[in-house]
Protein backbone atom coordinates (compact mmCIF):
# COMPACT_ATOMS: atom_id res chain seq x y z
CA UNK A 1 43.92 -76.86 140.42
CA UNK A 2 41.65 -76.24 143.62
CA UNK A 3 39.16 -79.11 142.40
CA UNK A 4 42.29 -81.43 142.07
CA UNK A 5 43.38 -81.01 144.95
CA UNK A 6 40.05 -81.29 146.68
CA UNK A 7 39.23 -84.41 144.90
CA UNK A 8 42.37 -85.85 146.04
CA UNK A 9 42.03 -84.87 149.53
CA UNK A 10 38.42 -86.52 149.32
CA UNK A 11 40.18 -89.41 148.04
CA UNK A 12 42.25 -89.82 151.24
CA UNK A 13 38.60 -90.22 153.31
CA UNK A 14 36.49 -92.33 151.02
CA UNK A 15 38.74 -95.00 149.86
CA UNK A 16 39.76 -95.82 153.57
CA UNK A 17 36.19 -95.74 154.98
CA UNK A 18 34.94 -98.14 152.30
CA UNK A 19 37.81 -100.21 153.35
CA UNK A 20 36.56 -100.19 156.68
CA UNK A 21 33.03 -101.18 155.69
CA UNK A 22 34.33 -104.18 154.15
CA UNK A 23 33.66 -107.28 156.74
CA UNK A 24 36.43 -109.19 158.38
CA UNK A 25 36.86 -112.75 159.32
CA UNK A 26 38.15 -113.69 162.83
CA UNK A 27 38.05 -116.12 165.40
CA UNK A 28 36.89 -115.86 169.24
CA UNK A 29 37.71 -119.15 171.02
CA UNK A 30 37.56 -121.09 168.60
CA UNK A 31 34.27 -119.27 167.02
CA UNK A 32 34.37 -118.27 163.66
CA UNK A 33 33.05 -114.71 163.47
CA UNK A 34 31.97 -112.28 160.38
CA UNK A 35 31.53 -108.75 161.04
CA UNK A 36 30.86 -105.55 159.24
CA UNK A 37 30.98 -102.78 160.97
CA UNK A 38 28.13 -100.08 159.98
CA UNK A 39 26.70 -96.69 161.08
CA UNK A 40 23.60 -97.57 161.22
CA UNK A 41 20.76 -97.65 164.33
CA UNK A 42 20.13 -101.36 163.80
CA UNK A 43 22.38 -103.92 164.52
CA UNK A 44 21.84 -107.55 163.77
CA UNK A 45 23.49 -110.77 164.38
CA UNK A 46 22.80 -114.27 163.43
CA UNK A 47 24.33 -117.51 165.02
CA UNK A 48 24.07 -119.86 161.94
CA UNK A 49 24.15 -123.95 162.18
CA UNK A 50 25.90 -125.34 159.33
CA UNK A 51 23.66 -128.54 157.38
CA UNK A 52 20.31 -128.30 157.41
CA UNK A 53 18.10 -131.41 156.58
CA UNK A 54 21.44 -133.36 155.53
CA UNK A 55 22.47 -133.53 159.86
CA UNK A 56 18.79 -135.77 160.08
CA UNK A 57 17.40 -138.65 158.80
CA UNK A 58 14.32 -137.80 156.52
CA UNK A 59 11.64 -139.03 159.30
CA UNK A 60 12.99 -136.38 161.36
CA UNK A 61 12.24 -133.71 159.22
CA UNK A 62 11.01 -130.42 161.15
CA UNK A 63 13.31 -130.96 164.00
CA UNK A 64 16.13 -128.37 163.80
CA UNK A 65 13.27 -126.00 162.95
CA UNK A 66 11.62 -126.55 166.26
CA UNK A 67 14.65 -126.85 168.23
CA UNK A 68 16.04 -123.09 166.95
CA UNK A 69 12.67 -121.64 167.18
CA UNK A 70 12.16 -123.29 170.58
CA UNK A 71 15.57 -122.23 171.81
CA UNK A 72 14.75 -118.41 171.11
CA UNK A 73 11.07 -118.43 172.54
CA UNK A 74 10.52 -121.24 175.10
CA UNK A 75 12.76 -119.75 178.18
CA UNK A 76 16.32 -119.96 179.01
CA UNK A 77 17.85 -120.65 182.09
CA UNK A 78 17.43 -117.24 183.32
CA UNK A 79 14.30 -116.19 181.36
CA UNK A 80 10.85 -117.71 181.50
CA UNK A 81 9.07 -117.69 177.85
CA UNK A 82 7.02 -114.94 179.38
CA UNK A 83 9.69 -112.89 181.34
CA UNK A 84 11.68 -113.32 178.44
CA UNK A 85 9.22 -112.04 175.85
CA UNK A 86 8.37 -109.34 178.12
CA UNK A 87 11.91 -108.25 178.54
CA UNK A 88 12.06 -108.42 174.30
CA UNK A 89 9.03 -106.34 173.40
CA UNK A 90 10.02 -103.66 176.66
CA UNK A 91 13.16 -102.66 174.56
CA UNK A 92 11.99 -103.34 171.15
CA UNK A 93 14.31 -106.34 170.07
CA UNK A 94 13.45 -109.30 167.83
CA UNK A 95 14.67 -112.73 168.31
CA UNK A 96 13.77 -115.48 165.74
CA UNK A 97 14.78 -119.09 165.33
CA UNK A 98 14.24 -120.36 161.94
CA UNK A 99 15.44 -123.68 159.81
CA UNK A 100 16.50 -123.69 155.96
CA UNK A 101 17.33 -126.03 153.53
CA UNK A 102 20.83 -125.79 154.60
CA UNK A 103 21.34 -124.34 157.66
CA UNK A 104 19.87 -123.01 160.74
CA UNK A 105 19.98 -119.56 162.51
CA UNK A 106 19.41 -117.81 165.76
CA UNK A 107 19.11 -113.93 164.80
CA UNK A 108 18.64 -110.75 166.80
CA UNK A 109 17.84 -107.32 165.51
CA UNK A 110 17.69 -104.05 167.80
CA UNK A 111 18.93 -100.32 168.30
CA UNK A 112 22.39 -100.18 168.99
CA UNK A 113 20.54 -97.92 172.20
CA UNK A 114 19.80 -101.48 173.42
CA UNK A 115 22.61 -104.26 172.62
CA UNK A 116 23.33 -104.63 175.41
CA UNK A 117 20.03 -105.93 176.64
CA UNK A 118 19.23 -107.50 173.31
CA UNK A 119 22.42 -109.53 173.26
CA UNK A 120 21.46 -111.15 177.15
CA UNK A 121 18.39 -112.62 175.41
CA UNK A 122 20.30 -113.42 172.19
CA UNK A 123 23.12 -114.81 173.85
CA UNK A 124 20.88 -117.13 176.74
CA UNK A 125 18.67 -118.47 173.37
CA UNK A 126 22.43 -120.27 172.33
CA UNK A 127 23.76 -121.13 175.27
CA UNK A 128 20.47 -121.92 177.80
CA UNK A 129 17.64 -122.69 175.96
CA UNK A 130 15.66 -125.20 178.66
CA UNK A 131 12.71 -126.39 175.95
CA UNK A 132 10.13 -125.92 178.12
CA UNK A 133 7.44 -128.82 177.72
CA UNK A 134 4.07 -126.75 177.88
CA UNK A 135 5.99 -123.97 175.60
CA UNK A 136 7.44 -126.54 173.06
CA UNK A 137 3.36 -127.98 172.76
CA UNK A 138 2.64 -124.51 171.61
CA UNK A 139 5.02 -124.50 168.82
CA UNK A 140 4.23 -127.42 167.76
CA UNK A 141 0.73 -126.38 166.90
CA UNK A 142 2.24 -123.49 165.26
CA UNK A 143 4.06 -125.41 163.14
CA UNK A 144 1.45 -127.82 162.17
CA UNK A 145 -0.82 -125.31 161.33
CA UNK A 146 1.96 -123.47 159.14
CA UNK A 147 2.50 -126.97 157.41
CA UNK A 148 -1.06 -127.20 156.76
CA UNK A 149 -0.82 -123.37 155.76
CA UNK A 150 1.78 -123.58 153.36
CA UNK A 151 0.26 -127.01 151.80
CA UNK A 152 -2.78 -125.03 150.60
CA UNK A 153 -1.01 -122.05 149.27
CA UNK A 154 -0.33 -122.90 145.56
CA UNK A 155 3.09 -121.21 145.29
CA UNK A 156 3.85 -122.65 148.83
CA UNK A 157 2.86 -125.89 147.37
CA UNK A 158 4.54 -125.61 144.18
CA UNK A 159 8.20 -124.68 145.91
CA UNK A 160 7.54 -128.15 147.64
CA UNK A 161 6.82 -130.19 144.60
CA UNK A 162 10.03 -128.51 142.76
CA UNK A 163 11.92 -129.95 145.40
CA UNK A 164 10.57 -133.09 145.73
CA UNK A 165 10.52 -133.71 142.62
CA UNK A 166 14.16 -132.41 141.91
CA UNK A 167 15.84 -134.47 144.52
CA UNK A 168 13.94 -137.20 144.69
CA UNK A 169 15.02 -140.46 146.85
CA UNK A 170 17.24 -138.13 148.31
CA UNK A 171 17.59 -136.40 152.14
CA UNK A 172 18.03 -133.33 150.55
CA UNK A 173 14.23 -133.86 149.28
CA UNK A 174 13.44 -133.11 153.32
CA UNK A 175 11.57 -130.15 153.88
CA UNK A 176 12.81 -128.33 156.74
CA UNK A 177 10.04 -127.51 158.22
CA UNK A 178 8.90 -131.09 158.37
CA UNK A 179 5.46 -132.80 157.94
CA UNK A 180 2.69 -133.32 160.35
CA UNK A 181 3.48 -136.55 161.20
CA UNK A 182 7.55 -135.85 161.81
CA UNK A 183 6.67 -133.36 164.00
CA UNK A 184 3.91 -134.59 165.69
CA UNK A 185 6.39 -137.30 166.80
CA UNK A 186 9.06 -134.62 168.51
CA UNK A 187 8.78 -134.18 172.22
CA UNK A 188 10.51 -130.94 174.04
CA UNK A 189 13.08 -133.76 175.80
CA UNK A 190 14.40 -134.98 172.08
CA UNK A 191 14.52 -131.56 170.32
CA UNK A 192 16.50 -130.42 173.62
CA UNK A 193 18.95 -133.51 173.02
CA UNK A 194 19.68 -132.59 169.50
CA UNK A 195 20.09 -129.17 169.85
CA UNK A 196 22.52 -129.45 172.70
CA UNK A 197 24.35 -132.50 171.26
CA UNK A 198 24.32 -132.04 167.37
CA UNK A 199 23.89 -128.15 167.21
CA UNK A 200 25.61 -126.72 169.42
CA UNK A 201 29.42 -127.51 168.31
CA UNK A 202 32.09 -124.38 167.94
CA UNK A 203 33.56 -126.63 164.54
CA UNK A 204 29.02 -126.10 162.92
CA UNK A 205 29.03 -122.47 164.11
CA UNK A 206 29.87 -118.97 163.31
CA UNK A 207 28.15 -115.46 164.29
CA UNK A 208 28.02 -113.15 161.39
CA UNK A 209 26.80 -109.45 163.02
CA UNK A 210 26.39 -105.87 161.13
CA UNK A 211 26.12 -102.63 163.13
CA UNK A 212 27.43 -99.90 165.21
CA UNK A 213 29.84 -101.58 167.48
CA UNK A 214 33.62 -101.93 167.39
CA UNK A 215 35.40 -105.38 166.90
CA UNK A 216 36.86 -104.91 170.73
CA UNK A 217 33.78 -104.79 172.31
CA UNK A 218 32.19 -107.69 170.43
CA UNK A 219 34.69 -110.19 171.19
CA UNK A 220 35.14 -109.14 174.68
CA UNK A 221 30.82 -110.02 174.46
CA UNK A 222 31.82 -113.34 172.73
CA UNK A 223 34.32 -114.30 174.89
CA UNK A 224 31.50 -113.35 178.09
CA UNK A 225 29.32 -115.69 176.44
CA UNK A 226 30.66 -118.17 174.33
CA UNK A 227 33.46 -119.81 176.10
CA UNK A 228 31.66 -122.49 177.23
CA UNK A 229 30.56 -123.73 174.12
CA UNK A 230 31.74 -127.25 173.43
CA UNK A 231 34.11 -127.57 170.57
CA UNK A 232 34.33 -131.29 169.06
CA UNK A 233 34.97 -132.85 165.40
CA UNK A 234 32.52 -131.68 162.52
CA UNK A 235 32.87 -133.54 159.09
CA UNK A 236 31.56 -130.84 156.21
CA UNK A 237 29.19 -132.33 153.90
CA UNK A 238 29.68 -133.51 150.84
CA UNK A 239 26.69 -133.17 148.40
CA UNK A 240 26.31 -134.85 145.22
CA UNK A 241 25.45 -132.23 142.13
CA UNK A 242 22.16 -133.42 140.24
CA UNK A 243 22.31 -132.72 136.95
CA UNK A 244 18.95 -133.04 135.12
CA UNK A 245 18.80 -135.07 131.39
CA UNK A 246 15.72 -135.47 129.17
CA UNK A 247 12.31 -134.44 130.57
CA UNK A 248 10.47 -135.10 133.65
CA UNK A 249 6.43 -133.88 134.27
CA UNK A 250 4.81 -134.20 137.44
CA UNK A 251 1.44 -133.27 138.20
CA UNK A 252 -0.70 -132.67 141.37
CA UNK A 253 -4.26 -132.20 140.85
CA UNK A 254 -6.11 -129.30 142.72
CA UNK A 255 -9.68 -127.49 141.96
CA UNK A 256 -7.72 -124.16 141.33
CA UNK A 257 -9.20 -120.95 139.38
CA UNK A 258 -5.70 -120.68 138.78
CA UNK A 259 -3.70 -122.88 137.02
CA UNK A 260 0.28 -123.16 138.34
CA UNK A 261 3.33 -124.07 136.16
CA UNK A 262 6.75 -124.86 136.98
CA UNK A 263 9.98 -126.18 134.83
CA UNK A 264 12.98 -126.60 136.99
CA UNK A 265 16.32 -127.05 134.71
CA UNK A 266 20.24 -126.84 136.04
CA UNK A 267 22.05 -124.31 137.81
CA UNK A 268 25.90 -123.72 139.00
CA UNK A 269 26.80 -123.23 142.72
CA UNK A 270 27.05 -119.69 144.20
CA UNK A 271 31.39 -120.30 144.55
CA UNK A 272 31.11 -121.56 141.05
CA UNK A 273 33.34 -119.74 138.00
CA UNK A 274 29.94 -119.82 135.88
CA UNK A 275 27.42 -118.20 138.81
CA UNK A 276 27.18 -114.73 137.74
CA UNK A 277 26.84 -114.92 134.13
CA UNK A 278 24.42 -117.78 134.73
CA UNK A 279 22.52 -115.22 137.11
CA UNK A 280 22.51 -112.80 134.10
CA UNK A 281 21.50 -114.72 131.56
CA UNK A 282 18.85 -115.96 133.92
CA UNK A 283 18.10 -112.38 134.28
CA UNK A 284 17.58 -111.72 130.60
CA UNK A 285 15.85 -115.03 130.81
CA UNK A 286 13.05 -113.70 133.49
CA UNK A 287 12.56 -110.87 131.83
CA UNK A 288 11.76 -112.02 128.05
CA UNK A 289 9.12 -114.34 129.80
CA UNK A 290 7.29 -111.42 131.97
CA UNK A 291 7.19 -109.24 128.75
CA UNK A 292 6.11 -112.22 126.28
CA UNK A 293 3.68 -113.96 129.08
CA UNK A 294 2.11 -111.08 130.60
CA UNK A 295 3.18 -107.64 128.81
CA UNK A 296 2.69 -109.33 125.06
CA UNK A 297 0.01 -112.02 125.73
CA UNK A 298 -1.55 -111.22 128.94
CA UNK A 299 -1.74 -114.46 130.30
CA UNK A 300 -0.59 -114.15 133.72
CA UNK A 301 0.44 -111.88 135.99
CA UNK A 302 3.12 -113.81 137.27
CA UNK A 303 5.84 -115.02 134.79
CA UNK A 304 9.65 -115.40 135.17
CA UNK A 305 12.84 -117.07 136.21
CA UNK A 306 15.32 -117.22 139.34
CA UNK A 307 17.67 -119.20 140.61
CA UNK A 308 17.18 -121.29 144.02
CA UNK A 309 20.33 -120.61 145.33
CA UNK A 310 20.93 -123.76 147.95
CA UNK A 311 23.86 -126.42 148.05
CA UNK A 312 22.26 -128.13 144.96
CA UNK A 313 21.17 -124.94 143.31
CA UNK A 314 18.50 -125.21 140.31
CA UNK A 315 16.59 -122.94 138.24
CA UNK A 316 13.10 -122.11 138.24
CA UNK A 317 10.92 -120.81 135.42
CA UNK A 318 6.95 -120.24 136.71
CA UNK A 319 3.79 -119.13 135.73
CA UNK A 320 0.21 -118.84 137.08
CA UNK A 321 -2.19 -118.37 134.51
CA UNK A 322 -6.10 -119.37 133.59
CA UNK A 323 -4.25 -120.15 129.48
CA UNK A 324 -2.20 -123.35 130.73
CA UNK A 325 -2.03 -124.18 127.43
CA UNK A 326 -1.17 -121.04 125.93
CA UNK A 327 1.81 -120.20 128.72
CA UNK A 328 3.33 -123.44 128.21
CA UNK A 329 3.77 -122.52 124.30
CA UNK A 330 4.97 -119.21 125.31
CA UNK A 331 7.62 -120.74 128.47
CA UNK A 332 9.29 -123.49 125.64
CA UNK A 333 9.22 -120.17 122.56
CA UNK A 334 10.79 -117.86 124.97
CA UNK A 335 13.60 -120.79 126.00
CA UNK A 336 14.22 -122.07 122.74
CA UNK A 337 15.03 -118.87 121.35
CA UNK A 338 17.09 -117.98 124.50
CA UNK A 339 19.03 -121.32 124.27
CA UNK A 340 19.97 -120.63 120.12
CA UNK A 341 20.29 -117.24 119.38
CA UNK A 342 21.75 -116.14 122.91
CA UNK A 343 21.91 -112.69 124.34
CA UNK A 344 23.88 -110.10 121.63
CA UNK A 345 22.92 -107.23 123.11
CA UNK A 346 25.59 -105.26 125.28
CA UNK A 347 22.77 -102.29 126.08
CA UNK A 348 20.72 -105.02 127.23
CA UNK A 349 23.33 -106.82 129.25
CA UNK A 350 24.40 -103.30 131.18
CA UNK A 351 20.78 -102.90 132.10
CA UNK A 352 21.11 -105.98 133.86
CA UNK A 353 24.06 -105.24 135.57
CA UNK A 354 22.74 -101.59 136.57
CA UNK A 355 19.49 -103.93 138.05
CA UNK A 356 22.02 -105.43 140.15
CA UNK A 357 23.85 -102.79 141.51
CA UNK A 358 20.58 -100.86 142.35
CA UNK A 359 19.54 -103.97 143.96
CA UNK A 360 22.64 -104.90 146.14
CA UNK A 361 23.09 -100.90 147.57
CA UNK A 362 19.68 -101.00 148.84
CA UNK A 363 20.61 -104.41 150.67
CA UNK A 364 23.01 -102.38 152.01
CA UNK A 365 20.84 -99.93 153.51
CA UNK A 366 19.30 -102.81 155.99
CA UNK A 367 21.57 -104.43 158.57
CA UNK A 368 19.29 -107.61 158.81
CA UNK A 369 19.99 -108.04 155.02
CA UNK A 370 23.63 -107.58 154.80
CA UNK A 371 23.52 -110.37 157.90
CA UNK A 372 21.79 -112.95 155.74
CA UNK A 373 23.60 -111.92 152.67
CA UNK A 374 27.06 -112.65 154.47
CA UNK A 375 25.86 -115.75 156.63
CA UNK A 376 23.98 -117.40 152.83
CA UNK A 377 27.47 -116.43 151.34
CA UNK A 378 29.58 -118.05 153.58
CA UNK A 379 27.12 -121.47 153.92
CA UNK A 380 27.56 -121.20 150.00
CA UNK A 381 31.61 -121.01 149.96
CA UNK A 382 32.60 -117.98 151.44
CA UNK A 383 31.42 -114.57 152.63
CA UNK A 384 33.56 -112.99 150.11
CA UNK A 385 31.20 -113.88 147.29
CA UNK A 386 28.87 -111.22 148.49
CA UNK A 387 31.71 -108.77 149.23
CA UNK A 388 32.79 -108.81 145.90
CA UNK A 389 29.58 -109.48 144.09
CA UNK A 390 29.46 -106.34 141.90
CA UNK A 391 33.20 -106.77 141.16
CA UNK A 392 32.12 -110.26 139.43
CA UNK A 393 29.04 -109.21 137.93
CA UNK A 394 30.56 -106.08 136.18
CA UNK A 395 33.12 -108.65 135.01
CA UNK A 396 30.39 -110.78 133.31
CA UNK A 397 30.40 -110.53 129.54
CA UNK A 398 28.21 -111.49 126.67
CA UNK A 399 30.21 -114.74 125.68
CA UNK A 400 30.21 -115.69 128.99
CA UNK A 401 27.12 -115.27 129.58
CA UNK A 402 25.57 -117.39 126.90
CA UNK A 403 28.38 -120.29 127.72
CA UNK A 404 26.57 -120.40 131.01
CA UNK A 405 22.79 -120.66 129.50
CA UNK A 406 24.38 -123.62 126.93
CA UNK A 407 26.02 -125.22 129.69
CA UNK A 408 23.99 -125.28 132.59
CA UNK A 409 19.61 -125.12 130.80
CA UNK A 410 19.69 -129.07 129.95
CA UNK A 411 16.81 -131.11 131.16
CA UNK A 412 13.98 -130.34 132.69
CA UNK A 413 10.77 -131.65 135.47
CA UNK A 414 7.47 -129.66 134.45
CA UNK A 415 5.77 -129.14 137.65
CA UNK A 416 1.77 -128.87 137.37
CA UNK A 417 -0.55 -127.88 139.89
CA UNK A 418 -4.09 -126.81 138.63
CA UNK A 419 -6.73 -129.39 136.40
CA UNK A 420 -5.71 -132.60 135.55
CA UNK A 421 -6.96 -132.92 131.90
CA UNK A 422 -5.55 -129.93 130.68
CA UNK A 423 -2.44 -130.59 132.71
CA UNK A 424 -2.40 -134.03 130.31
CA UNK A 425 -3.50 -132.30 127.11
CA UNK A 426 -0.65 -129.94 127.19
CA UNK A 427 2.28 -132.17 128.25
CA UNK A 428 0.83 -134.96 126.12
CA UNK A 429 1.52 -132.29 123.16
CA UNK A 430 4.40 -130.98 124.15
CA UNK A 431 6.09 -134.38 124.41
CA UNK A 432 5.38 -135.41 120.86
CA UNK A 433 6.90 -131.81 119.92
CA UNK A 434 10.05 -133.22 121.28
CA UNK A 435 9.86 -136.52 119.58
């Protein structure tokens, strides 16, 4: 009777505190805010720029990247880049402007000892970035030499071809952060222009923000700040679902000790009915090819699946291996036997699950992480999907599950990066397999 009662008593405390942890939509003036309130050290908020590389033309590639990285680290109005960095480093907070595929973000991270401070900075980078000329030359030789970085990293250089080659013809080909030449032809005066006059629009915005701090005192630091944003007409954008049919290789030819092989098929959209099964089976999928490519056959020691969750999502099987050969073989056994005989196992499928949960309550330990979670959600369809993300994935079941692998793993681009005759030897096989 005494444990009854004290579990219902308990009851009375948990259930509303996890209710409370849940985030809430609202708006400040206009800005559309996400907020989950934590009780943790770290807070961290991110102002996120809805479109990405679809609100410029191709040959402007790189230039939201430079204007949100320039915006948080070549002076405000009030700051100089140096006073400014000073001022960050004095009270340990981190301000970062970065450019995705689809959108763009200005993010802070500090103690909740030192919002106060960390928001001045965090708030001047949106509102009064002045893109100072000798500052902005400085990142732009950061950024080149990150281009030419990630161009001679293989796996850098293989995400590149998957997405070339998966959208070609396309803007949403565009890499963010832009080539040589695109940003070689930016100047602090036309990165300030679109920042200020395609950016920086109440109707592209919204602040998503996890931490220690009641929802009274962050929209009375909203409305301090954010007023004065401009507020005009924003057209969402529409993007065209690629859906790949027959079989596609493309090949890039590199001196490499290490040979690198991709095969990009379909995928659903995060908001879509078929996501998490499709993430499961994809799951199951990963993990059949690390144990038969590496566990079984040792032939690399990196071998699997994910998804690349974007706007136009797709899926991604890859291997790096010195067996080309051999790993293809083992990549189209693995799939084939995936794609006919499904998954039947329901031990199997609540290991997957259990992976999951695991996975999303130590997201939930970092403040930074629930930020991006929420802000990718909500770019994707809605924050919700991550608020309810174990709800849907203990939902999943077996059926559904391999529905989603027969629906969605049609087509396919083989991506090679390693020697050129082997690269033809194999694909020159493996196409008169198919015939």
């Amino acid at each position: 009777m005494k444990r009854s009662l004290l579990i219902t008593l308990l009851s009375f405390f948990i259930i509303p505190l996890h209710a409370q942890n849940k985030a809430r939509l609202f708006e400040v003036n206009g800005l559309k805010v996400i907020f989950r309130p934590t009780q943790k050290e770290t807070l961290s908020i991110s102002m996120y720029y809805r479109g990405g590389v679809m609100n410029y033309a191709p040959e402007q590639a790189g230039i939201e990247y430079l204007a949100l990285a320039a915006a948080s680290s070549c002076g405000t109005k009030n700051y100089s880049a140096h006073d400014y960095h000073e001022l960050a480093d004095e009270y340990g907070i981190e301000i970062k402007g970065d450019a995705e595929k689809d959108y763009g973000t200005i993010s802070m991270n500090c103690t909740d000892k030192y919002f106060d401070q960390g928001w001045k900075l965090f708030a001047d980078a949106v509102i009064n970035p002045i893109f100072d000329p000798v500052d902005f030359q400085k990142l732009k030789a950061k950024a080149i030499s990150s281009i030419h970085a990630k161009e001679s990293d293989p796996e850098e250089r293989m995400e590149q071809l998957s997405a070339a080659a998966m959208f070609y013809g396309t803007p949403y080909a565009t890499d963010p952060m832009g080539t040589v030449e695109s940003i070689g032809r930016q100047t602090a005066d036309s990165t300030s222009i679109y920042y200020h006059n395609k950016l920086l629009n109440k109707k592209n915005m919204f602040l998503v923000v996890a931490g220690r701090i009641t929802k009274e005192e962050l929209e009375k630091k909203i409305t301090a700040s954010f007023a004065a944003i401009r507020e005009y007409p924003y057209t969402p954008i529409t993007y065209n679902q690629t859906e790949l049919k027959g079989e596609k290789i493309l090949t890039e030819s590199r001196s490499l000790a290490t040979n690198y092989m991709n095969c990009i098929l379909n995928a659903p959209t995060l908001n879509s009915p078929d996501y998490y099964a499709f993430l499961l089976g994809v799951d199951a999928l990963s993990g059949s090819l690390h144990y038969e490519l590496r566990t079984k056959q040792g032939l690399s020691y990196s071998a699997g699946a994910t998804i690349q969750m974007q706007q136009i999502p797709y899926t991604s099987i890859f291997v790096s291996t010195t067996q080309p050969a051999k790993a293809h073989t083992g990549i189209t056994t693995v799939y084939r036997s995936l794609r006919i005989n499904g998954i039947n196992n329901p031990d199997f499928l609540e290991v997957i699950k259990k992976s999951h949960r695991s996975s999303y309550y130590r997201h939930q330990e970092s403040s930074t992480a629930i930020v991006r979670d929420l802000g990718r959600a909500e770019v994707f369809g809605d924050y919700k999907l991550e608020e309810y993300k174990i709800v849907s994935i203990n939902r999943v079941t077996l059926q559904q599950i391999n529905a989603a692998l027969s629906k969605y793993l049609k087509g396919a681009i083989w991506i090679y990066l390693g020697d050129e005759e082997v690269a033809q030897s194999i694909f020159k096989v493996a196409k008169k397999d198919s015939e």
